[in-house]
N, C-alpha and C. Protein backbone atom coordinates (compact mmCIF):
# COMPACT_ATOMS: atom_id res chain seq x y z
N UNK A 1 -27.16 28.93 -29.56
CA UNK A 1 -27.14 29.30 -28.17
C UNK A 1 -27.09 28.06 -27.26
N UNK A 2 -27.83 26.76 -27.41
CA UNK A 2 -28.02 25.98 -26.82
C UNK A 2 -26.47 25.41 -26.59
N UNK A 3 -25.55 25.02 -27.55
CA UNK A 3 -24.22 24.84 -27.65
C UNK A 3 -23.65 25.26 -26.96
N UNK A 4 -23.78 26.68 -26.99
CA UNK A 4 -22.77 27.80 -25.86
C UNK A 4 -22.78 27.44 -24.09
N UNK A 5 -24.38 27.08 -24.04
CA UNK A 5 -24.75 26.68 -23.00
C UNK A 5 -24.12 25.29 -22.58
N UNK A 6 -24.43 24.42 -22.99
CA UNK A 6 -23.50 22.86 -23.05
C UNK A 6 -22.32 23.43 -22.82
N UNK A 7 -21.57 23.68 -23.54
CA UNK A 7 -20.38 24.16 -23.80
C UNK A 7 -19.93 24.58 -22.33
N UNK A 8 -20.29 25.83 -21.63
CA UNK A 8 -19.72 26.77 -20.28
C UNK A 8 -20.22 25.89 -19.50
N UNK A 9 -21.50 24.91 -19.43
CA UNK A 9 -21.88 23.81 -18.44
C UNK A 9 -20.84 23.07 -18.32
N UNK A 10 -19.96 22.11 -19.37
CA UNK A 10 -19.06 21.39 -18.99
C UNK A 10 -18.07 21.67 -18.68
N UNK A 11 -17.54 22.99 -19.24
CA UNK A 11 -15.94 23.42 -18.90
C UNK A 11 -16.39 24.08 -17.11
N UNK A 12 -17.25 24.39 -16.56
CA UNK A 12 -17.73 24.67 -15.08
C UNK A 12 -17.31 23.10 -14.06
N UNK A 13 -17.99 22.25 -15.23
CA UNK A 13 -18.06 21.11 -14.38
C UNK A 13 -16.85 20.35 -14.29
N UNK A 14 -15.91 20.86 -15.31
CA UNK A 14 -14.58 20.55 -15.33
C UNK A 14 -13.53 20.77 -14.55
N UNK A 15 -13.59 22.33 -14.30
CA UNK A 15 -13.24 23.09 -13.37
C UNK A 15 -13.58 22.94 -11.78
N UNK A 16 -14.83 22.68 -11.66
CA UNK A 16 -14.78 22.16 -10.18
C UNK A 16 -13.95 21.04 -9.62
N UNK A 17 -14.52 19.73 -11.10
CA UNK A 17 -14.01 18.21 -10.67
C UNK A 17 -11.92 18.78 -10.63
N UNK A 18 -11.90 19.31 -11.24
CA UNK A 18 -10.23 19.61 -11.19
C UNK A 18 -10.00 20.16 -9.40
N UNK A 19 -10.42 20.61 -9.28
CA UNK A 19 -10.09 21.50 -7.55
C UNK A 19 -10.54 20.77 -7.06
N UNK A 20 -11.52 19.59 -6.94
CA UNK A 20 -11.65 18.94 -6.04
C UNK A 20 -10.89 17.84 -5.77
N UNK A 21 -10.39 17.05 -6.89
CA UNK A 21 -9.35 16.35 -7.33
C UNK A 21 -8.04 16.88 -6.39
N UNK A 22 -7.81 18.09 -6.88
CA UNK A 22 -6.43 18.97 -6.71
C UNK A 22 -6.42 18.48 -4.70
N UNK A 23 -7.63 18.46 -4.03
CA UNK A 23 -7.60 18.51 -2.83
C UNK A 23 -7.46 16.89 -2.11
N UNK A 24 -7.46 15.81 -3.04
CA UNK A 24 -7.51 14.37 -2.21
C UNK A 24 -6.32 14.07 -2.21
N UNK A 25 -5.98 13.44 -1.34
CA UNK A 25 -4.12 13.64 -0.39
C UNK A 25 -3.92 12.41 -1.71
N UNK A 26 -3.04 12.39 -2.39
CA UNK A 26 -2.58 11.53 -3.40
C UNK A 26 -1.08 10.76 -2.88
N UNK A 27 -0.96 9.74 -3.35
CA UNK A 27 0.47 8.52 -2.69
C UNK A 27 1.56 9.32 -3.89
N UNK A 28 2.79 9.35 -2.85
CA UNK A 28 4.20 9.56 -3.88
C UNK A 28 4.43 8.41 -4.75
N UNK A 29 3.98 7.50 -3.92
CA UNK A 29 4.21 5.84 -4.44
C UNK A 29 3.40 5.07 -4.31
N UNK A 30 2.72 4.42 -5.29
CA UNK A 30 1.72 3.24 -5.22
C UNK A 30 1.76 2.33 -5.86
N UNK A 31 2.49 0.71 -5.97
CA UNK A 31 2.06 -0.70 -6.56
C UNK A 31 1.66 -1.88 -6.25
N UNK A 32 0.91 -2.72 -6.88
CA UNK A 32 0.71 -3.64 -6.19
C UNK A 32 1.06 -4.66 -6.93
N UNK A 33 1.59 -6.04 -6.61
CA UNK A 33 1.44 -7.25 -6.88
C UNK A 33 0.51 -8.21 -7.01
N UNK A 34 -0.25 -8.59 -8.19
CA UNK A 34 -1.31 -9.66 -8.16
C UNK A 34 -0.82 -11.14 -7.86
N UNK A 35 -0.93 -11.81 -7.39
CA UNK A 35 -0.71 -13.17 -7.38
C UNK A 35 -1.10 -14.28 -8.06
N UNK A 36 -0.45 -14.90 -8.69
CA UNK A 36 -0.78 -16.03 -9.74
C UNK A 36 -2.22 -16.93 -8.80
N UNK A 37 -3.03 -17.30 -9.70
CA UNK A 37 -3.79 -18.34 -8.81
C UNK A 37 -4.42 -17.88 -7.14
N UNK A 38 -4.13 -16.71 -6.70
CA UNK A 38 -4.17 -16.34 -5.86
C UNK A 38 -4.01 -17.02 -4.39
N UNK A 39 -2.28 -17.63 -4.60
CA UNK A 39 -1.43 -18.16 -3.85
C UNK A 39 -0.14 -17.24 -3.92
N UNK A 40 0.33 -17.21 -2.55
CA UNK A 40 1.74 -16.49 -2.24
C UNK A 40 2.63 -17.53 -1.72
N UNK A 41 3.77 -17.77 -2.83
CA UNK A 41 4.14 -18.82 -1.89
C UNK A 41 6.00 -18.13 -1.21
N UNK A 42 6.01 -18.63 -0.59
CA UNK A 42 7.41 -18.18 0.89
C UNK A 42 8.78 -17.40 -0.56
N UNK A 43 8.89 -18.65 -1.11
CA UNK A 43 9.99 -17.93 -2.08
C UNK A 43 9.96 -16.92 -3.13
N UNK A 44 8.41 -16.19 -3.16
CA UNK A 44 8.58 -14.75 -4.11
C UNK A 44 8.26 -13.67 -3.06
N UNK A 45 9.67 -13.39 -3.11
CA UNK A 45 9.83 -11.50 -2.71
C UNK A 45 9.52 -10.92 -3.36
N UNK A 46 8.33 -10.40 -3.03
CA UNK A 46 7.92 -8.81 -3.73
C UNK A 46 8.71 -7.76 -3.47
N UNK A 47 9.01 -7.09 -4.83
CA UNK A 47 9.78 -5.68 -4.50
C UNK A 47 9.19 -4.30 -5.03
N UNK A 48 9.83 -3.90 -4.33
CA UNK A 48 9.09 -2.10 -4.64
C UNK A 48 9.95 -1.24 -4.62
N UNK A 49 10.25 -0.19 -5.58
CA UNK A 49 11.30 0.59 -5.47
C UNK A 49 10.46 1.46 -5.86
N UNK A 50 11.33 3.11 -4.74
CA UNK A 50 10.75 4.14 -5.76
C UNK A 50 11.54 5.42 -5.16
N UNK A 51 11.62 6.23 -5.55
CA UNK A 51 12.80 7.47 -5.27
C UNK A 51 12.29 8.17 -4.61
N UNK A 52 13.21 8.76 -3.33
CA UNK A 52 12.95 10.06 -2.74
C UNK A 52 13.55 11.39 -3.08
N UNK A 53 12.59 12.50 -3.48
CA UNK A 53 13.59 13.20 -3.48
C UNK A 53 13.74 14.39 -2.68
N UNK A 54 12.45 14.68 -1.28
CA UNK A 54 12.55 15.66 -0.47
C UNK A 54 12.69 14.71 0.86
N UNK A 55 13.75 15.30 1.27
CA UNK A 55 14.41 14.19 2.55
C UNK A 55 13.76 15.61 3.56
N UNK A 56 13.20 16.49 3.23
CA UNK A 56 12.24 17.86 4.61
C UNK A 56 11.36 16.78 4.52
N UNK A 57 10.79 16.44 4.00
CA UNK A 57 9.72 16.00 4.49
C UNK A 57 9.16 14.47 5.36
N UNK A 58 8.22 14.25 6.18
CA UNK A 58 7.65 13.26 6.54
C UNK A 58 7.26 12.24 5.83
N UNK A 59 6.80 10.65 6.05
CA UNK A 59 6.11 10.23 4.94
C UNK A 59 5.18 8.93 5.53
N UNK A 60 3.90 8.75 5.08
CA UNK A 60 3.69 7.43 6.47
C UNK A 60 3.53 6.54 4.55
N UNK A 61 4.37 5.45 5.11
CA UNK A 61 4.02 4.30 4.56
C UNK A 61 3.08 2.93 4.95
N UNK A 62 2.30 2.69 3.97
CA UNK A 62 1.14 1.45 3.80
C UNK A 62 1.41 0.10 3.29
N UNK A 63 1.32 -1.17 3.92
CA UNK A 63 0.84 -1.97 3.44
C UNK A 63 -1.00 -2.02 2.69
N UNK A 64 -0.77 -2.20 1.10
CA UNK A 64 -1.93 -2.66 0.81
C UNK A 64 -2.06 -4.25 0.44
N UNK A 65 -2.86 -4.83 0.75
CA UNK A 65 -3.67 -6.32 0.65
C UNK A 65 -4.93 -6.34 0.14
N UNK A 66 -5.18 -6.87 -0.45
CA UNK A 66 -6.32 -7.60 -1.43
C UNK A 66 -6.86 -9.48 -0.74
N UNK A 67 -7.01 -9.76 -0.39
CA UNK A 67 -7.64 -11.41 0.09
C UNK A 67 -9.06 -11.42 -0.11
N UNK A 68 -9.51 -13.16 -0.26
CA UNK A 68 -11.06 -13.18 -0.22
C UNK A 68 -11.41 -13.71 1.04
N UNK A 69 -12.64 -13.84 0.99
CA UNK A 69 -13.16 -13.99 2.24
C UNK A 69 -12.51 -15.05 3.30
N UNK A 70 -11.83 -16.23 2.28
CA UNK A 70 -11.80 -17.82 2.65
C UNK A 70 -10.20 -17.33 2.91
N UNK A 71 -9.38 -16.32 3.07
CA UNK A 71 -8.50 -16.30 3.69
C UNK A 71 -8.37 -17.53 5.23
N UNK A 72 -7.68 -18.14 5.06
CA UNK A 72 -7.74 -18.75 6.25
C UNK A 72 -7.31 -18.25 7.81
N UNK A 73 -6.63 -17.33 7.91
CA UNK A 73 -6.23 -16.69 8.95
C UNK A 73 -6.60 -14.79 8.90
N UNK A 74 -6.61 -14.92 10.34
CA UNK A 74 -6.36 -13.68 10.97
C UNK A 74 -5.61 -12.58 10.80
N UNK A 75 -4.49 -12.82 10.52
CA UNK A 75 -3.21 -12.59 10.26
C UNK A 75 -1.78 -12.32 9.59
N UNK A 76 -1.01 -12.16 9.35
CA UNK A 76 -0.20 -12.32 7.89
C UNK A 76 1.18 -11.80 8.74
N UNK A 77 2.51 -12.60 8.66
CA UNK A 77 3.70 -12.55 8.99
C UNK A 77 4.19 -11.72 7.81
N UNK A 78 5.08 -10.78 7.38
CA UNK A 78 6.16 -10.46 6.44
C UNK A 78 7.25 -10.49 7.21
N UNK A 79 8.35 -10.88 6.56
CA UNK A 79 9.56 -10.63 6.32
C UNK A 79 10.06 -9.55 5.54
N UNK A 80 9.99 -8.46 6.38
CA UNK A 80 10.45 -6.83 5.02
C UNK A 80 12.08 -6.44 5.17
N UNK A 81 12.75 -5.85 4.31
CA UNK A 81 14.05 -5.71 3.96
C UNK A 81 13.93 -4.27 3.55
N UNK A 82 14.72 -3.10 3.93
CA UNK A 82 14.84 -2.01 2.86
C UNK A 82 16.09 -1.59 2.74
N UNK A 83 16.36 -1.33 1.35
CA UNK A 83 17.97 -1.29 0.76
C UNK A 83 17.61 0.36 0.51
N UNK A 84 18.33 0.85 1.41
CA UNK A 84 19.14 2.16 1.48
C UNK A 84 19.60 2.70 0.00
N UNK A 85 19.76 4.48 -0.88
CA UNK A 85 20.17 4.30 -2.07
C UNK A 85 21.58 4.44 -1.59
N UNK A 86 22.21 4.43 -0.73
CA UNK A 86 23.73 4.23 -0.33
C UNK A 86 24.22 3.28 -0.84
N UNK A 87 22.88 1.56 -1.10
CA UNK A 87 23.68 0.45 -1.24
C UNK A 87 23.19 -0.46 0.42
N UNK A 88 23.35 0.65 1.28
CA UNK A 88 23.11 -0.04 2.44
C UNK A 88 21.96 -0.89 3.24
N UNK A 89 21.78 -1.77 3.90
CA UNK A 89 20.69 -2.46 4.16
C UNK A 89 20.05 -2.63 5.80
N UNK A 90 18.76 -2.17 5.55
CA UNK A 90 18.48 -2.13 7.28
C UNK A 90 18.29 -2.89 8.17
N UNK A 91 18.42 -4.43 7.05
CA UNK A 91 18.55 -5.81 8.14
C UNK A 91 16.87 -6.34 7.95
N UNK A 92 16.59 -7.83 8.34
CA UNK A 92 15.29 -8.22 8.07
C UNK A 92 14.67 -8.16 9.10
N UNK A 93 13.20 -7.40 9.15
CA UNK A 93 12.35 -7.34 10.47
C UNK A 93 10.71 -7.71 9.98
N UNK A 94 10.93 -9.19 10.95
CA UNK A 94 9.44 -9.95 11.18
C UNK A 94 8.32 -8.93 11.75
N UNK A 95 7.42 -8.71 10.80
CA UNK A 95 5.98 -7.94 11.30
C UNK A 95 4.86 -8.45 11.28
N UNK A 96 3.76 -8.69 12.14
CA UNK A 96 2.99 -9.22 12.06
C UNK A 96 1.60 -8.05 11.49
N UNK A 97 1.23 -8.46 10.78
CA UNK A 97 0.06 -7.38 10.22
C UNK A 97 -1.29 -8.14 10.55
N UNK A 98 -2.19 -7.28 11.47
CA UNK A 98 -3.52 -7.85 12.19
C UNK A 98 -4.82 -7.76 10.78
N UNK A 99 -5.40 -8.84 10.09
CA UNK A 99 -6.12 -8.72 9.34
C UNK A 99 -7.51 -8.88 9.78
N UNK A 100 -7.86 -9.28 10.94
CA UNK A 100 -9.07 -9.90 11.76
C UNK A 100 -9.18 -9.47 13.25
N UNK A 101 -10.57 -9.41 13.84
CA UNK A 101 -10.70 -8.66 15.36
C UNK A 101 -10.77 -10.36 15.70
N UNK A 102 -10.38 -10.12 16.97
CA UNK A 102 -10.50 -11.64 17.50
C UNK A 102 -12.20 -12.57 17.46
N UNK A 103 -13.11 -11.74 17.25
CA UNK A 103 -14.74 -12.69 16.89
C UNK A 103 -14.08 -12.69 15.65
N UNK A 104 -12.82 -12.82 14.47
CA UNK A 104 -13.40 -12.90 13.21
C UNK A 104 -13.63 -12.38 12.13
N UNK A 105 -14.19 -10.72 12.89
CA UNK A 105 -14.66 -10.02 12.06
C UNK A 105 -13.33 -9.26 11.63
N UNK A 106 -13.22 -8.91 9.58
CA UNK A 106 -12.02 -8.31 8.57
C UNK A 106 -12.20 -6.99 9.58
N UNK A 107 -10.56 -6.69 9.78
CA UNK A 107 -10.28 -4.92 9.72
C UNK A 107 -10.55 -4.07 8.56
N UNK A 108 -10.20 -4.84 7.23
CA UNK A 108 -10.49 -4.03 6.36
C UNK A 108 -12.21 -3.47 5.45
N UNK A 109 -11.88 -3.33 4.57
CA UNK A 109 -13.06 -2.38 3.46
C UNK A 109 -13.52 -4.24 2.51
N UNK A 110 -14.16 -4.54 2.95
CA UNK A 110 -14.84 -5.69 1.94
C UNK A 110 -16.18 -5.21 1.14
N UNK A 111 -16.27 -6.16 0.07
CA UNK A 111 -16.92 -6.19 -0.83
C UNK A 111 -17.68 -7.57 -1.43
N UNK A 112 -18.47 -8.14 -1.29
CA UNK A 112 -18.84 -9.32 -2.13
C UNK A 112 -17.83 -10.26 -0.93
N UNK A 113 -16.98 -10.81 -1.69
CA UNK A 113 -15.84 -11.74 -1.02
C UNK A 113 -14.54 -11.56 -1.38
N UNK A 114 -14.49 -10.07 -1.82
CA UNK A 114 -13.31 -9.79 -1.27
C UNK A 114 -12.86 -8.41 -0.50
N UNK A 115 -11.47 -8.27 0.50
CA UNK A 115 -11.41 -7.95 1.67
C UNK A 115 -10.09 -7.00 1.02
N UNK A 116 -10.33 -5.51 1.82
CA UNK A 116 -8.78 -5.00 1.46
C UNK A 116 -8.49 -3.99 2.93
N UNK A 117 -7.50 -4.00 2.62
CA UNK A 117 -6.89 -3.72 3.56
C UNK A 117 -5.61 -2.54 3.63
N UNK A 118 -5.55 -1.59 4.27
CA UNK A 118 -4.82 -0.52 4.14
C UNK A 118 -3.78 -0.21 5.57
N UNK A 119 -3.03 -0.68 5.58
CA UNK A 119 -2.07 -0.98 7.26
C UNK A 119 -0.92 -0.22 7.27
N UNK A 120 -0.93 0.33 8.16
CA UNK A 120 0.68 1.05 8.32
C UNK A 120 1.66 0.11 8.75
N UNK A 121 2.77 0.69 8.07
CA UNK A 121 3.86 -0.51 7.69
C UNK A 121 4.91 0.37 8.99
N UNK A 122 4.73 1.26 9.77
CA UNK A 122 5.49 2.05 10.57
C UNK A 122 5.31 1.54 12.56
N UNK A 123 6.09 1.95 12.68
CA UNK A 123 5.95 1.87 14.49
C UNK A 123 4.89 2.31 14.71
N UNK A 124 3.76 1.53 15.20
CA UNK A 124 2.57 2.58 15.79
C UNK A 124 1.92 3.24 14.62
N UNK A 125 2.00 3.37 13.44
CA UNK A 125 1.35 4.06 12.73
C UNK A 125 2.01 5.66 12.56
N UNK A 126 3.16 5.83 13.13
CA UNK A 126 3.49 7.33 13.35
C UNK A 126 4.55 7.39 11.37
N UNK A 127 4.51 8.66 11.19
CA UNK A 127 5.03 8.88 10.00
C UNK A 127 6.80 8.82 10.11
N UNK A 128 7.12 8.69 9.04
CA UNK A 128 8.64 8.31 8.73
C UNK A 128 9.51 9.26 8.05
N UNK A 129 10.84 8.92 8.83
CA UNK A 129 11.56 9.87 7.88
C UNK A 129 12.63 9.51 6.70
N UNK A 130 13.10 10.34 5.68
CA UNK A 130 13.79 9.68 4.39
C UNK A 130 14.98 10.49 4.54
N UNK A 131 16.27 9.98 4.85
CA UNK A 131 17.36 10.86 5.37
C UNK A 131 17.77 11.16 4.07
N UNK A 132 18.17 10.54 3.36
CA UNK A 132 19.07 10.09 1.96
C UNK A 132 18.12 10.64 0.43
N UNK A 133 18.76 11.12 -0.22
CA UNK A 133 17.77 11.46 -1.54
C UNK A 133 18.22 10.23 -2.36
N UNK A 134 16.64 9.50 -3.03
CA UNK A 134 17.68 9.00 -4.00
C UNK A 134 16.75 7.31 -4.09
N UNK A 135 17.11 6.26 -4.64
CA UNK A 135 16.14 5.17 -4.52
C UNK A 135 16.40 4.32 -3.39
N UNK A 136 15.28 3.86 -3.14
CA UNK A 136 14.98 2.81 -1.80
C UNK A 136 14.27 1.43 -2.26
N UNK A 137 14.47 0.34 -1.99
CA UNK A 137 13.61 -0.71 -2.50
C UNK A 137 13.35 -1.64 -0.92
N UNK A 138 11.94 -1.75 -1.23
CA UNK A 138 11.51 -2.63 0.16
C UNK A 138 11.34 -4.17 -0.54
N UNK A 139 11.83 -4.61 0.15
CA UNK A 139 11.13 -6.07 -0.38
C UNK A 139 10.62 -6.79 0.85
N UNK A 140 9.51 -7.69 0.26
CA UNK A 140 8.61 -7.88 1.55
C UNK A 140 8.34 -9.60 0.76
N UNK A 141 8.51 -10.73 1.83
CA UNK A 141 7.85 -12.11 2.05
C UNK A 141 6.90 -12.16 2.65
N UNK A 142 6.09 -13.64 2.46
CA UNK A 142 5.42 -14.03 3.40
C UNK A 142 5.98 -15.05 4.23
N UNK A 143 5.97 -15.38 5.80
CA UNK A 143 6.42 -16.05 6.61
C UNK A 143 5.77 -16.84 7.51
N UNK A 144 4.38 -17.23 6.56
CA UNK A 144 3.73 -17.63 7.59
C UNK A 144 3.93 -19.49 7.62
N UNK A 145 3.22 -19.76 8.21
CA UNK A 145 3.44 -21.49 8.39
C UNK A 145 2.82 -22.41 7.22
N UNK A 146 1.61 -21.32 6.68
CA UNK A 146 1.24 -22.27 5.64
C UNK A 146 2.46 -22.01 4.19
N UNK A 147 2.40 -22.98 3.21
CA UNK A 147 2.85 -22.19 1.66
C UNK A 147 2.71 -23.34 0.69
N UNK A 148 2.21 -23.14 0.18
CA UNK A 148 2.19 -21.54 -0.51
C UNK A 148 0.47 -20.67 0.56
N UNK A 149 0.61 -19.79 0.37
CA UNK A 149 -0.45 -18.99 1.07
C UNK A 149 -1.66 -18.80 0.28
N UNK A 150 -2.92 -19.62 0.70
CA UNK A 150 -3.72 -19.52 -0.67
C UNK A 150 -4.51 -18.08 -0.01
N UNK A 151 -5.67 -17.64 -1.39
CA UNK A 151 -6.41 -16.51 -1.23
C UNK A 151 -5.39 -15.53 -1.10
N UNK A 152 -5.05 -15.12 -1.30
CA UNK A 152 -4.33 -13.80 -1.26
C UNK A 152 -4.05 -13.46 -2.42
N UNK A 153 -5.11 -12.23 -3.35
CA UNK A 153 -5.12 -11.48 -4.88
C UNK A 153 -3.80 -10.63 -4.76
N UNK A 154 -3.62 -9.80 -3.99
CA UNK A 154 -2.59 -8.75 -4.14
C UNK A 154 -1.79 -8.14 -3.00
N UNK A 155 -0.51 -8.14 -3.21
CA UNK A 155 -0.28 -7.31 -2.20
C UNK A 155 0.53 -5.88 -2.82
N UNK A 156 0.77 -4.69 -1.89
CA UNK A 156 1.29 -3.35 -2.21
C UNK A 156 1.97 -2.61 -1.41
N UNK A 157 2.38 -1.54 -1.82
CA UNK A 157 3.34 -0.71 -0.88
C UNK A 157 2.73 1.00 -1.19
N UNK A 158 1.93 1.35 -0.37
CA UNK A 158 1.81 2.89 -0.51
C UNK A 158 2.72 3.96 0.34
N UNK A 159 3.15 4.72 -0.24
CA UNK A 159 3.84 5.82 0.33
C UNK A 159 3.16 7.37 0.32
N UNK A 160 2.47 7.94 1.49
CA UNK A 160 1.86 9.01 1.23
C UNK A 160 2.65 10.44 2.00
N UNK A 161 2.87 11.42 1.42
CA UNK A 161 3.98 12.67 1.91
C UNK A 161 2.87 13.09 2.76
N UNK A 162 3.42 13.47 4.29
CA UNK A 162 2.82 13.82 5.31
C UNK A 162 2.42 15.74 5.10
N UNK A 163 0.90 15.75 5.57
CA UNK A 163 1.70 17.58 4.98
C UNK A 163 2.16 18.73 6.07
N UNK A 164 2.51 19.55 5.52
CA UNK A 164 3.08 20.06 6.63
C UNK A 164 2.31 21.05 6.75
């Protein structure tokens, strides 16, 4: 009897953790890049590819970042690129991504000494649209004045489907 009991206890507890799971908004697309030595230096483009295949729908895309505390700046320049699955290209556009309030204090989720960071990669933060079915690749630099760029563990590209 005691078995039986164990037994309907875990498959219960299984069953909940599943529906609750089933309910946390999950990314179409998520990778990140670790960085050697945890330096970025100007000449590695990170790339990210990943397929669309419902052009109904919305989508807000994320910069994710990883840095430690001793980041030296505020701040972080990219240089991002996205290649169309046409082949076609949307041209290079300088973004500045705010990592610090002006006292100093990280925008992001820290821990110990290190700092992350979750940024919309969109106008304003508003969600995006995917005209074309089919693959897209972003590639993203760093452009800032220092380089190589020390402290910086990782960077990423999240893509989350807006719901309707």
């Amino acid at each position: 009897m005691h078995y039986r009991m164990k037994r309907s206890l875990l498959s219960c507890i299984f069953g909940i953790s599943c529906l609750l799971l089933s309910c946390i908004k999950g990314a179409v697309y998520e990778k990140h890049f670790a960085f050697k030595g945890h330096r970025w230096t100007q000449k590695d483009s990170v790339q990210f590819s990943f397929n669309i295949t419902d052009t109904a729908s919305n989508y807000l895309l994320f910069l994710m970042m990883r840095h430690t505390e001793a980041y030296p700046f505020s701040n972080l320049w990219l240089k991002t690129n996205t290649r169309l699955p046409d082949g076609k290209s949307t041209g290079y556009l300088n973004t500045e991504i705010p990592l610090a309030e002006e006292s100093g204090k990280w925008l992001g989720r820290g821990m110990n000494e290190i700092w992350e960071h979750k940024m919309p990669l969109t106008k304003n933060g508003g969600a995006m649209h995917f005209s074309q079915s089919g693959q897209y690749t972003i590639s993203v630099k760093q452009i800032m004045r220092m380089n190589p760029l020390p402290e910086i563990m990782s960077m990423g590209i999240r893509l989350e489907k807006v719901p309707r």
